[in-house]
Protein backbone atom coordinates (compact mmCIF):
# COMPACT_ATOMS: atom_id res chain seq x y z
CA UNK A 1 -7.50 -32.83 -9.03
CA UNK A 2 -5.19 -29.60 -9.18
CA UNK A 3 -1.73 -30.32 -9.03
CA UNK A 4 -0.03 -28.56 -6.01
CA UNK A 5 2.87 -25.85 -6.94
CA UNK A 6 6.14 -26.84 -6.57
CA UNK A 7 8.21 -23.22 -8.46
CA UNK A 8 7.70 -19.84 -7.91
CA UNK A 9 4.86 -18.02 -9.14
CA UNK A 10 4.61 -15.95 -12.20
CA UNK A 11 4.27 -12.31 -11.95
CA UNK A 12 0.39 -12.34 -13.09
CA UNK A 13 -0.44 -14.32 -10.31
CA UNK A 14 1.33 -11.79 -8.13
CA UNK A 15 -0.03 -9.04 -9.75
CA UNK A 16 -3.85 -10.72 -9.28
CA UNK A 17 -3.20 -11.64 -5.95
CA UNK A 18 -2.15 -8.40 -4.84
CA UNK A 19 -4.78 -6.40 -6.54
CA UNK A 20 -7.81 -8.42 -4.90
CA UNK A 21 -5.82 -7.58 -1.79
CA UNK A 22 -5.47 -3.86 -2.69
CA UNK A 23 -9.41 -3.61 -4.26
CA UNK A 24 -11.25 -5.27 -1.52
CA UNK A 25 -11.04 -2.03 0.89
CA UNK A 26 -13.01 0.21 -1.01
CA UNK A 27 -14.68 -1.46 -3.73
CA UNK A 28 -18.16 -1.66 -2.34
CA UNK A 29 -18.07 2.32 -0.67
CA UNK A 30 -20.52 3.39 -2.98
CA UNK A 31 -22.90 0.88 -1.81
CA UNK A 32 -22.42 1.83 1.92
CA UNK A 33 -25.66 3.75 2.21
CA UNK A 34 -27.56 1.10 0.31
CA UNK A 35 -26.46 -1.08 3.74
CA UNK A 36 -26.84 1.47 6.00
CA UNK A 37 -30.88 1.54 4.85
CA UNK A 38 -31.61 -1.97 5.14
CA UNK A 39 -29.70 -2.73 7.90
CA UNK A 40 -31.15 0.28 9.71
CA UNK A 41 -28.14 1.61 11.28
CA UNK A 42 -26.30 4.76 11.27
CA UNK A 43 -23.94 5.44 8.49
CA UNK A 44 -20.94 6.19 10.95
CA UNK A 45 -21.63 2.63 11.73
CA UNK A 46 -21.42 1.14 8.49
CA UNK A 47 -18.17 3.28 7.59
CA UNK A 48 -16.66 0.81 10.17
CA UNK A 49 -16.48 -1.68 7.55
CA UNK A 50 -13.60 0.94 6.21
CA UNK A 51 -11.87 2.15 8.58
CA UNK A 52 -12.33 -0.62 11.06
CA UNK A 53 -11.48 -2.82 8.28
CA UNK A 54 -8.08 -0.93 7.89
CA UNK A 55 -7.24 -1.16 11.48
CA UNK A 56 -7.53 -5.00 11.28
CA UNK A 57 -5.03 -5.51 8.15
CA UNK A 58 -2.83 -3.62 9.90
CA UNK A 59 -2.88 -5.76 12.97
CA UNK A 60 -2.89 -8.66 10.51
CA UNK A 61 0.68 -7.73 8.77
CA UNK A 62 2.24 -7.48 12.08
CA UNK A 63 1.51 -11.17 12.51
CA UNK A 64 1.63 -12.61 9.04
CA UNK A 65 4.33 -11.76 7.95
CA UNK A 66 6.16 -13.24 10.44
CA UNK A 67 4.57 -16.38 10.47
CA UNK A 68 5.31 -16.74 6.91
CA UNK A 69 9.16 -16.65 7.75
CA UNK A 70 8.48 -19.14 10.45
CA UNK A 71 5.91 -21.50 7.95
CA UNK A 72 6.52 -20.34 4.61
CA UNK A 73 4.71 -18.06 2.49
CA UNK A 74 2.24 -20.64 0.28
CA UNK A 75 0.45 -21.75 3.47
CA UNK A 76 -0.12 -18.14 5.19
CA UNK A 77 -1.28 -16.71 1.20
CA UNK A 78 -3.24 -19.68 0.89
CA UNK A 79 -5.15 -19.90 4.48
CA UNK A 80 -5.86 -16.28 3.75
CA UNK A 81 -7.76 -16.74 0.69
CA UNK A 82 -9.46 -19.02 2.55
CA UNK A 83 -11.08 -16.97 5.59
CA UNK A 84 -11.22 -14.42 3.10
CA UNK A 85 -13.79 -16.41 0.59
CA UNK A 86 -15.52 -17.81 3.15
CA UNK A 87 -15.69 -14.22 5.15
CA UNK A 88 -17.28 -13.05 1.77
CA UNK A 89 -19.77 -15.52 1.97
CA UNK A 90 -20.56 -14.47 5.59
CA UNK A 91 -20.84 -10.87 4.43
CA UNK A 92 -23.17 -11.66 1.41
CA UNK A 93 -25.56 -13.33 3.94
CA UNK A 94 -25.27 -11.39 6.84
CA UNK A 95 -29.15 -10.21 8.31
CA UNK A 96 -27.68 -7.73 10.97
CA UNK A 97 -25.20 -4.92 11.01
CA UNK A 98 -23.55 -6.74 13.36
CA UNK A 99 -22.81 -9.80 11.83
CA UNK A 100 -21.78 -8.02 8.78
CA UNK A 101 -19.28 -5.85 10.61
CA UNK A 102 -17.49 -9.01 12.02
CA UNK A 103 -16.55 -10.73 8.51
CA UNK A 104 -16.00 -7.60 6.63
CA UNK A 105 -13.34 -7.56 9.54
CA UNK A 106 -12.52 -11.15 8.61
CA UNK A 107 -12.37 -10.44 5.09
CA UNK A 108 -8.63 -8.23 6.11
CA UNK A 109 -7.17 -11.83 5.71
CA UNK A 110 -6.55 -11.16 2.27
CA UNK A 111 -3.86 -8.93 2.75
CA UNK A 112 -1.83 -11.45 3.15
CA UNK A 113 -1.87 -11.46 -0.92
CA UNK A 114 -0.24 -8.00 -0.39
CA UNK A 115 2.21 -8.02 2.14
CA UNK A 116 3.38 -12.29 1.54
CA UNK A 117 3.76 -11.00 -2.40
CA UNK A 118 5.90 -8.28 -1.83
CA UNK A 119 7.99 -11.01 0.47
CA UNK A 120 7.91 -13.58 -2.14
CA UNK A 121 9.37 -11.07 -4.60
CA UNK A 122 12.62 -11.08 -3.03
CA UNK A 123 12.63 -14.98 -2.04
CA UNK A 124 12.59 -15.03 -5.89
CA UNK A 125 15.35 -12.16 -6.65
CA UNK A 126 17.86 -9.98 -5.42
CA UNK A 127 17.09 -6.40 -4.30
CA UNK A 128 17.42 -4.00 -7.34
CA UNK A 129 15.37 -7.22 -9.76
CA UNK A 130 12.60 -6.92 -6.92
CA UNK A 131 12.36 -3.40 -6.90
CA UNK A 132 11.57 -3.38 -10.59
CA UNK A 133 8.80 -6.76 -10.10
CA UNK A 134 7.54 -4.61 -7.28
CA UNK A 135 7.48 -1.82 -9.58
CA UNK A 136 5.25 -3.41 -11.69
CA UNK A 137 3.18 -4.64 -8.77
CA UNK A 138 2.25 -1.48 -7.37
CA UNK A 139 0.55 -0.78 -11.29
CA UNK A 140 -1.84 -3.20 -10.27
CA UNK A 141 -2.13 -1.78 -6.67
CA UNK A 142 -2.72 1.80 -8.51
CA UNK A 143 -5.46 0.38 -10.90
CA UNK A 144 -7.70 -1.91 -8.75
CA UNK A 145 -8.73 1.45 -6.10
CA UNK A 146 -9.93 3.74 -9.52
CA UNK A 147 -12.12 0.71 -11.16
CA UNK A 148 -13.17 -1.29 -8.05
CA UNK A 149 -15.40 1.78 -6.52
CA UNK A 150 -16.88 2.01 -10.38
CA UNK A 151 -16.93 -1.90 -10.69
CA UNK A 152 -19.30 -2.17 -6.96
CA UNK A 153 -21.32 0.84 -8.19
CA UNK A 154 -22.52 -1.36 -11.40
CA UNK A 155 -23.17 -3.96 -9.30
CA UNK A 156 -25.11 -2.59 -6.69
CA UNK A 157 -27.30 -0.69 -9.65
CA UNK A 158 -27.95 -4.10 -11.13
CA UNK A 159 -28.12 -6.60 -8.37
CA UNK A 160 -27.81 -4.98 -4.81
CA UNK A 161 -24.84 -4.36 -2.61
CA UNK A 162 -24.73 -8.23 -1.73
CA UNK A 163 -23.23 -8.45 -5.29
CA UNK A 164 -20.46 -7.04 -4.44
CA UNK A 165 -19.58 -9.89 -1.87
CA UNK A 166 -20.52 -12.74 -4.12
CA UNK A 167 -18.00 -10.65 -6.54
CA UNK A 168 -15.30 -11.11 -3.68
CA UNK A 169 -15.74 -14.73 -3.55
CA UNK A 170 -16.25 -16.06 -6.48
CA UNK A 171 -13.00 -13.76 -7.66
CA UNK A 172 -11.40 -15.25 -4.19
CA UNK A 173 -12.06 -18.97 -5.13
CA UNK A 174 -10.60 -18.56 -8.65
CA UNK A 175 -7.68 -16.80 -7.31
CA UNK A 176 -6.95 -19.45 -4.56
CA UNK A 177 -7.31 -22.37 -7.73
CA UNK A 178 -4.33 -19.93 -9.20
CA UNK A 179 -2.05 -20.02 -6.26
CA UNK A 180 -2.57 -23.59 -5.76
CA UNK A 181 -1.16 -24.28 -9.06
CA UNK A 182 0.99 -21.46 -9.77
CA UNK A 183 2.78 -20.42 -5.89
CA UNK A 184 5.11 -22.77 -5.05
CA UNK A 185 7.17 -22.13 -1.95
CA UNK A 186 9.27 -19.61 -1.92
CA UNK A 187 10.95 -19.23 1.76
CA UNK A 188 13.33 -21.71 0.81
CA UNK A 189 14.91 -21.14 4.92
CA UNK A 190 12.16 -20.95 7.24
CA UNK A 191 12.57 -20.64 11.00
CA UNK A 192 13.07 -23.95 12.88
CA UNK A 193 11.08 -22.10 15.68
CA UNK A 194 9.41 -19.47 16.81
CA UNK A 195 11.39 -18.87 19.58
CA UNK A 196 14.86 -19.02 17.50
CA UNK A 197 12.90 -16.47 14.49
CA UNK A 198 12.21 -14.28 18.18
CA UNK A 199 16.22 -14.07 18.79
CA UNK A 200 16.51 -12.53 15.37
CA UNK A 201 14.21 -9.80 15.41
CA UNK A 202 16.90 -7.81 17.67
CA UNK A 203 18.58 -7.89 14.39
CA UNK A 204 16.01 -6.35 12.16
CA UNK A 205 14.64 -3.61 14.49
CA UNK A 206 17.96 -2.19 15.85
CA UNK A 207 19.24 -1.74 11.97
CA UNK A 208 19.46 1.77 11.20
CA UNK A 209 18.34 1.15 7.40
CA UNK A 210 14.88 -0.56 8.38
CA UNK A 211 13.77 2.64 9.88
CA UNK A 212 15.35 4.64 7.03
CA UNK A 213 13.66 2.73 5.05
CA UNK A 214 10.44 1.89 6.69
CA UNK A 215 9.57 5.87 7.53
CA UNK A 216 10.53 6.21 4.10
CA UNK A 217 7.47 4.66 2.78
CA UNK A 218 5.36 5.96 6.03
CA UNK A 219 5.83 9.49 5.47
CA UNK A 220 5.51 9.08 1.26
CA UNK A 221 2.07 7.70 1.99
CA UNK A 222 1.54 9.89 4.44
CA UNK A 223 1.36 12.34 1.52
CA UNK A 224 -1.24 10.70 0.00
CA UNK A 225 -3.56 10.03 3.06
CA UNK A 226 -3.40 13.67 3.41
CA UNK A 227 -4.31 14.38 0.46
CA UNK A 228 -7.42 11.94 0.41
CA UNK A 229 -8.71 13.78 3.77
CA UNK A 230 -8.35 17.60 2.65
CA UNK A 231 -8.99 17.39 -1.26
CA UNK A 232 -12.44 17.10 -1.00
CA UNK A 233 -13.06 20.42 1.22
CA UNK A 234 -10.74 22.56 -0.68
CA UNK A 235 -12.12 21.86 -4.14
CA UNK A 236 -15.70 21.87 -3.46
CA UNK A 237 -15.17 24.99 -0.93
CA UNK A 238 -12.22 26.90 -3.82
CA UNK A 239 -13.76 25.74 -7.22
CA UNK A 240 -16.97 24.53 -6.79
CA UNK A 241 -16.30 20.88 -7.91
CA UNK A 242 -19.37 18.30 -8.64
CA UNK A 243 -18.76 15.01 -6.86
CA UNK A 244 -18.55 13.56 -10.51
CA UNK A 245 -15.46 16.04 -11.32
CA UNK A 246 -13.98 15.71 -8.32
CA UNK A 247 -13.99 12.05 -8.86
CA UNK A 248 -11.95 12.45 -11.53
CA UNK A 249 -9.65 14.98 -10.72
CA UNK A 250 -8.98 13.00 -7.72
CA UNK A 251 -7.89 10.10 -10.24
CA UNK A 252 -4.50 12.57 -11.10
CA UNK A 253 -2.63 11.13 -7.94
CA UNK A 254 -3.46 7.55 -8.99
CA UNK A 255 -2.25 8.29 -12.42
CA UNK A 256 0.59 9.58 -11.28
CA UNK A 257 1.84 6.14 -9.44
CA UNK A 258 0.88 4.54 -12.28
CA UNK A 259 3.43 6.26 -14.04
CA UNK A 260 6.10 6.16 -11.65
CA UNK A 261 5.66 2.83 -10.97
CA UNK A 262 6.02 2.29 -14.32
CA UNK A 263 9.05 3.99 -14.74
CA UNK A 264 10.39 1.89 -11.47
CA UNK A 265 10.10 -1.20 -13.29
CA UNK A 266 11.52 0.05 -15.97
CA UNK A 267 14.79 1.99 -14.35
CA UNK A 268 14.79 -0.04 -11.17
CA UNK A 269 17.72 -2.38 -12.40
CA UNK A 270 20.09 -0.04 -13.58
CA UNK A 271 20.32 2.26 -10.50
CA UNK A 272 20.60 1.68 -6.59
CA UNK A 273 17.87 1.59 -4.51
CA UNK A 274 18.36 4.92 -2.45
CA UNK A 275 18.95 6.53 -5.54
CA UNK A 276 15.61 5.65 -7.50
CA UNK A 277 13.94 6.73 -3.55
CA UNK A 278 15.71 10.26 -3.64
CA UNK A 279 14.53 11.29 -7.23
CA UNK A 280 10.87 10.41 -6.27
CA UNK A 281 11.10 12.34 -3.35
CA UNK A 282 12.84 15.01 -5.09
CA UNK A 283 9.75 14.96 -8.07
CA UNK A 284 7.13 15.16 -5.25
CA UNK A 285 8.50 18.00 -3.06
CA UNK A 286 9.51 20.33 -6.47
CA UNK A 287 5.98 19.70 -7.27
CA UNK A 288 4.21 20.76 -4.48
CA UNK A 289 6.51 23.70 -3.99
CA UNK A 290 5.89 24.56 -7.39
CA UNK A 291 2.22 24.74 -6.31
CA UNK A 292 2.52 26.57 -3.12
CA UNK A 293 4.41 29.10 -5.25
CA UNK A 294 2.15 29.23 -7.88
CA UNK A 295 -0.78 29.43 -5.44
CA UNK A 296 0.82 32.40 -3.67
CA UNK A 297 1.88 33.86 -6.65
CA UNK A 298 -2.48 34.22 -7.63
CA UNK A 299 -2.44 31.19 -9.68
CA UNK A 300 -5.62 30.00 -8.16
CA UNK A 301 -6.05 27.37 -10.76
CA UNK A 302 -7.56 23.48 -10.23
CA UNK A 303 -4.58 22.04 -12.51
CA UNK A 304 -2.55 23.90 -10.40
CA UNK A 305 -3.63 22.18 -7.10
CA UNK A 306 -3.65 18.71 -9.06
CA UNK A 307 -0.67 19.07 -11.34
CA UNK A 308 0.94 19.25 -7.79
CA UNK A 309 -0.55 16.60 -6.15
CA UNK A 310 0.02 14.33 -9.50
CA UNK A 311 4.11 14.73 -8.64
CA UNK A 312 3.02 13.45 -5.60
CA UNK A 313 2.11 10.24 -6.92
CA UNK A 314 4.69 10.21 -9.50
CA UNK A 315 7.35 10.44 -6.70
CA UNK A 316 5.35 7.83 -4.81
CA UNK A 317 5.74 5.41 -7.54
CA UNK A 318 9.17 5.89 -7.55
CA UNK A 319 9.86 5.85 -4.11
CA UNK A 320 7.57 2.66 -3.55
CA UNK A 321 9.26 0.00 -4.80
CA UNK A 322 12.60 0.52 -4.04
CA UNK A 323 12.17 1.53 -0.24
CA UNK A 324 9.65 -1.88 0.04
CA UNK A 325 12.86 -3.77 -1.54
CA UNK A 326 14.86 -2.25 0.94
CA UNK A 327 13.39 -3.46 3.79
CA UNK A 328 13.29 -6.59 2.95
CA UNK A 329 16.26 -7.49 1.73
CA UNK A 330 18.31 -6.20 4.80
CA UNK A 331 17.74 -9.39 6.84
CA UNK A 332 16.46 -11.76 4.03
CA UNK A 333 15.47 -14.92 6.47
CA UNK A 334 13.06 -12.35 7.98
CA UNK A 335 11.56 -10.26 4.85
CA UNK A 336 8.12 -11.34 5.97
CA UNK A 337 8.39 -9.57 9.33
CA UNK A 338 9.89 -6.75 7.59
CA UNK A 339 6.95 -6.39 5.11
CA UNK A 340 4.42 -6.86 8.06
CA UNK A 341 5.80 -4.43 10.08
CA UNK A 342 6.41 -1.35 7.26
CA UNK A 343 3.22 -2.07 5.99
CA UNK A 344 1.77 -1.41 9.61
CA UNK A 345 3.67 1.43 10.23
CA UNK A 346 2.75 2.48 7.00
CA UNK A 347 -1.40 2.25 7.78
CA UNK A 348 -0.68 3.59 11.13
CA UNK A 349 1.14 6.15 9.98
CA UNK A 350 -1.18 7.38 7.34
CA UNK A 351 -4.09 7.10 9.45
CA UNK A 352 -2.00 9.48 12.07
CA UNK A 353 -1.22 12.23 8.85
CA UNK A 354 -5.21 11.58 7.99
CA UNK A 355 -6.18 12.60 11.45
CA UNK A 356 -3.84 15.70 11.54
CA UNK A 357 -5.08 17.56 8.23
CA UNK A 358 -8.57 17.36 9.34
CA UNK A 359 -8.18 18.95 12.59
CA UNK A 360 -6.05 21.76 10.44
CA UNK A 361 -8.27 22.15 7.58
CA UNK A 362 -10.82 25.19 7.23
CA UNK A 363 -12.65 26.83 4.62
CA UNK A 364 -10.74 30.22 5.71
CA UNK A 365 -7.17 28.98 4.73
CA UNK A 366 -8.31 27.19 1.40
CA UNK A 367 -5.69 25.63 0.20
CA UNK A 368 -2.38 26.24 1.91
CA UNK A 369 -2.99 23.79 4.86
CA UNK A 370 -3.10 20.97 2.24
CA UNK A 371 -0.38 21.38 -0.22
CA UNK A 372 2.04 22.40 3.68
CA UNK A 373 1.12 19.10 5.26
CA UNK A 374 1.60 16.58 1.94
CA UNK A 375 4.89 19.05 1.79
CA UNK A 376 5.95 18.41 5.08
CA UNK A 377 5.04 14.86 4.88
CA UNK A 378 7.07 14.28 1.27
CA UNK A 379 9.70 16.34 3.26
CA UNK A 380 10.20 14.01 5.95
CA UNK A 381 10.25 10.74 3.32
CA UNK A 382 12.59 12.63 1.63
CA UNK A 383 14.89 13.04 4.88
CA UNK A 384 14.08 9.62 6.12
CA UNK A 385 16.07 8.82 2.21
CA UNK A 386 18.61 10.80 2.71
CA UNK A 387 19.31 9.03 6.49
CA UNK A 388 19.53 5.96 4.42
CA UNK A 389 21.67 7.47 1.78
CA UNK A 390 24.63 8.76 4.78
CA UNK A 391 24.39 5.25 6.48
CA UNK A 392 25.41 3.35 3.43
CA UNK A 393 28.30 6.13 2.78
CA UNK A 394 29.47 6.15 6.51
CA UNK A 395 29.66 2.50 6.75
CA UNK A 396 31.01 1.61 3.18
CA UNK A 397 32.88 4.51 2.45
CA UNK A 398 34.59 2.55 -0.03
CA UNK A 399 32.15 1.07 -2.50
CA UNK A 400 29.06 3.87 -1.35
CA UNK A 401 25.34 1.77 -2.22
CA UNK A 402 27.46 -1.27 -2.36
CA UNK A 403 24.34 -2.94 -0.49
CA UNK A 404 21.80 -1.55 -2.69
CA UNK A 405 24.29 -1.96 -5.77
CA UNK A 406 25.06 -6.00 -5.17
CA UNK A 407 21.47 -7.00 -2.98
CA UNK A 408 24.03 -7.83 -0.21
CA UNK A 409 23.48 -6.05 3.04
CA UNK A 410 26.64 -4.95 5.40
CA UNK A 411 26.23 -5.41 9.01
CA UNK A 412 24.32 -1.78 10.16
CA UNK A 413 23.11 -2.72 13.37
């Protein structure tokens, strides 16, 4: 009989947890025609188990994360690996579209290992020691979206799509074992009710920070949503890319978070929060400016187009952490609803930038209606920053980033 938690969990189990969480949304996609065929259904049908898939985790943060201020977070992570194993399971043996389509939508359940790890983080720490952990986090959420597409694509070769499900459970069941043992509680002050958590939230959506913060990350993923919807046109249509070196060339943006989330863990506990957000923004605007320049200046080049779109998710990586720490350490008792409701705004957000860029890009302006919209999108993370930056100067003109500086947030509402 496993032993039930009883202290926090160590970092690997985070960083496990969270990169299931991250690598379940995509890493069957190259199997999706393979279940389009024997299901014998159209393939804009099947692609539901993405994007519909999407839409349900981000209904699912607005509602788990509060209920783990209100329960605790071991019980929410824990009840998600749960529906998620067993969602797997349904998936594997699923005989009809249909049916399939309904767990994969169950299977969104395990972003609670996403959005409850980033809260249990800064149960465990104050805000500059989180935005390093989460620092090193978000190297797992960079790694487990390049190898889980290449991970389901061995499977399916060798065993058949369904592999890919008894993958996600199996890998589900071990990591539940893990959490049992390893997650103790971490909300050491959970809501007596839902009713008195309710009066609170007045607290948490009027502050002038959450937003700064929250649109922060919105508008720096923004970036990269548009950059996953008009890449593909603009370097098959301006250089003639194979799918195989797109693929890889695509890779540069994920490389790049790597890196600056590596350099966020690193850095993160030696400077303030808004100022580790402002230099990421600053690396990802220079660099696509640099690349609209160079573009304009008939340096038609594929490094140039990528070498841009890499400071993208350099500056992402930076930006990342420290904005997620932010908005959850404003109103502590409530970092769960924080994290749930960024992380929705977030997916909504993206999906919104997504939906933009293809209805602006055309064969006839190449290139420039990509690198203007990530631009204008880094642009307004980089303002939302800045908004953050003049709040904490107006309202402790003393002491400027004395919240980000001591983890101890003034009243801003």
């Amino acid at each position: 009989m496993l032993n039930s938690a009883t202290t926090p969990p160590r970092l690997i189990t985070l960083i496990l947890l969270s990169g299931l969480s991250v690598v379940t949304l995509n890493m069957f996609v190259a199997s999706l025609a393979n279940i389009a065929a024997e299901f014998q259904a159209d393939y804009a049908l099947v692609n539901l188990s993405i994007a519909g898939y999407a839409g349900m985790t981000a209904v699912l943060q607005l509602i788990m994360g509060p209920v783990s201020d209100r329960f605790g977070r071991r019980p929410v992570i824990l009840a998600g690996l749960v529906i998620f194993v067993l969602a797997s399971l349904g998936c594997m043996l699923a005989s009809d579209i249909w049916t399939f389509l309904f767990f994969r939508l169950l299977q969104g359940a395990i972003v609670s290992g996403w959005v409850i790890s980033n809260a249990v983080v800064r149960d465990m720490v104050p805000a500059q020691d989180a935005a390093s952990l989460l620092g090193y986090l978000a190297m797992a959420w960079s790694v487990a979206p390049m190898l889980g597409p290449m991970f389901g694509g061995i499977l399916d070769d060798l065993f058949g799509w369904r592999a890919s499900f008894v993958a996600f459970a199996g890998v589900g069941a071990a990591i539940f074992c893990l959490c049992w043992i390893d997650l103790g509680e971490t909300n050491k002050t959970p809501s007596a009710t839902f009713a008195e958590q309710f009066r609170s939230y007045p607290e948490l959506v009027q502050s002038r920070r959450f937003w700064g913060y929250a649109l922060c990350m919105a508008f720096s993923v923004g970036a990269f949503y548009v950059f996953m919807s008009g890449v593909p046109l603009v370097a098959t249509t301006m250089f003639g890319l194979s799918s195989a070196t797109l693929g890889f060339y695509m890779g540069t943006i994920t490389a790049g978070f790597f890196l600056g989330s590596f350099l966020s863990g690193r850095y993160s506990r030696r400077y303030p929060l808004t100022t580790m957000i402002i230099a990421g923004r600053i690396v990802a605007c220079t660099g696509l400016v640099v690349g609209l320049v160079l573009f304009l200046s008939g340096v038609v080049h594929v490094l140039t187009l990528f070498g841009a779109c890499m400071c993208v998710g350099i500056g992402n990586g930076l930006t990342m952490p420290s904005s997620n720490s932010g908005v959850m350490s404003l109103r502590p008792r409530l970092a769960g609803s924080a994290a749930g409701l960024s992380g929705a705004l977030t997916v909504g957000g993206g999906a919104v930038m997504s939906s933009m860029t293809g209805a602006l890009m055309s064969e006839e302006y190449g290139v420039y209606p990509l690198l203007s919209m990530m631009l204008f999108s880094s642009l307004m993370g980089f303002a939302a920053a800045l908004y953050v930056r003049r709040v904490d100067r107006i309202e402790a003109p003393e002491s400027p980033n004395c919240f980000t500086r001591l983890g101890a947030p003034p009243n801003d509402t």
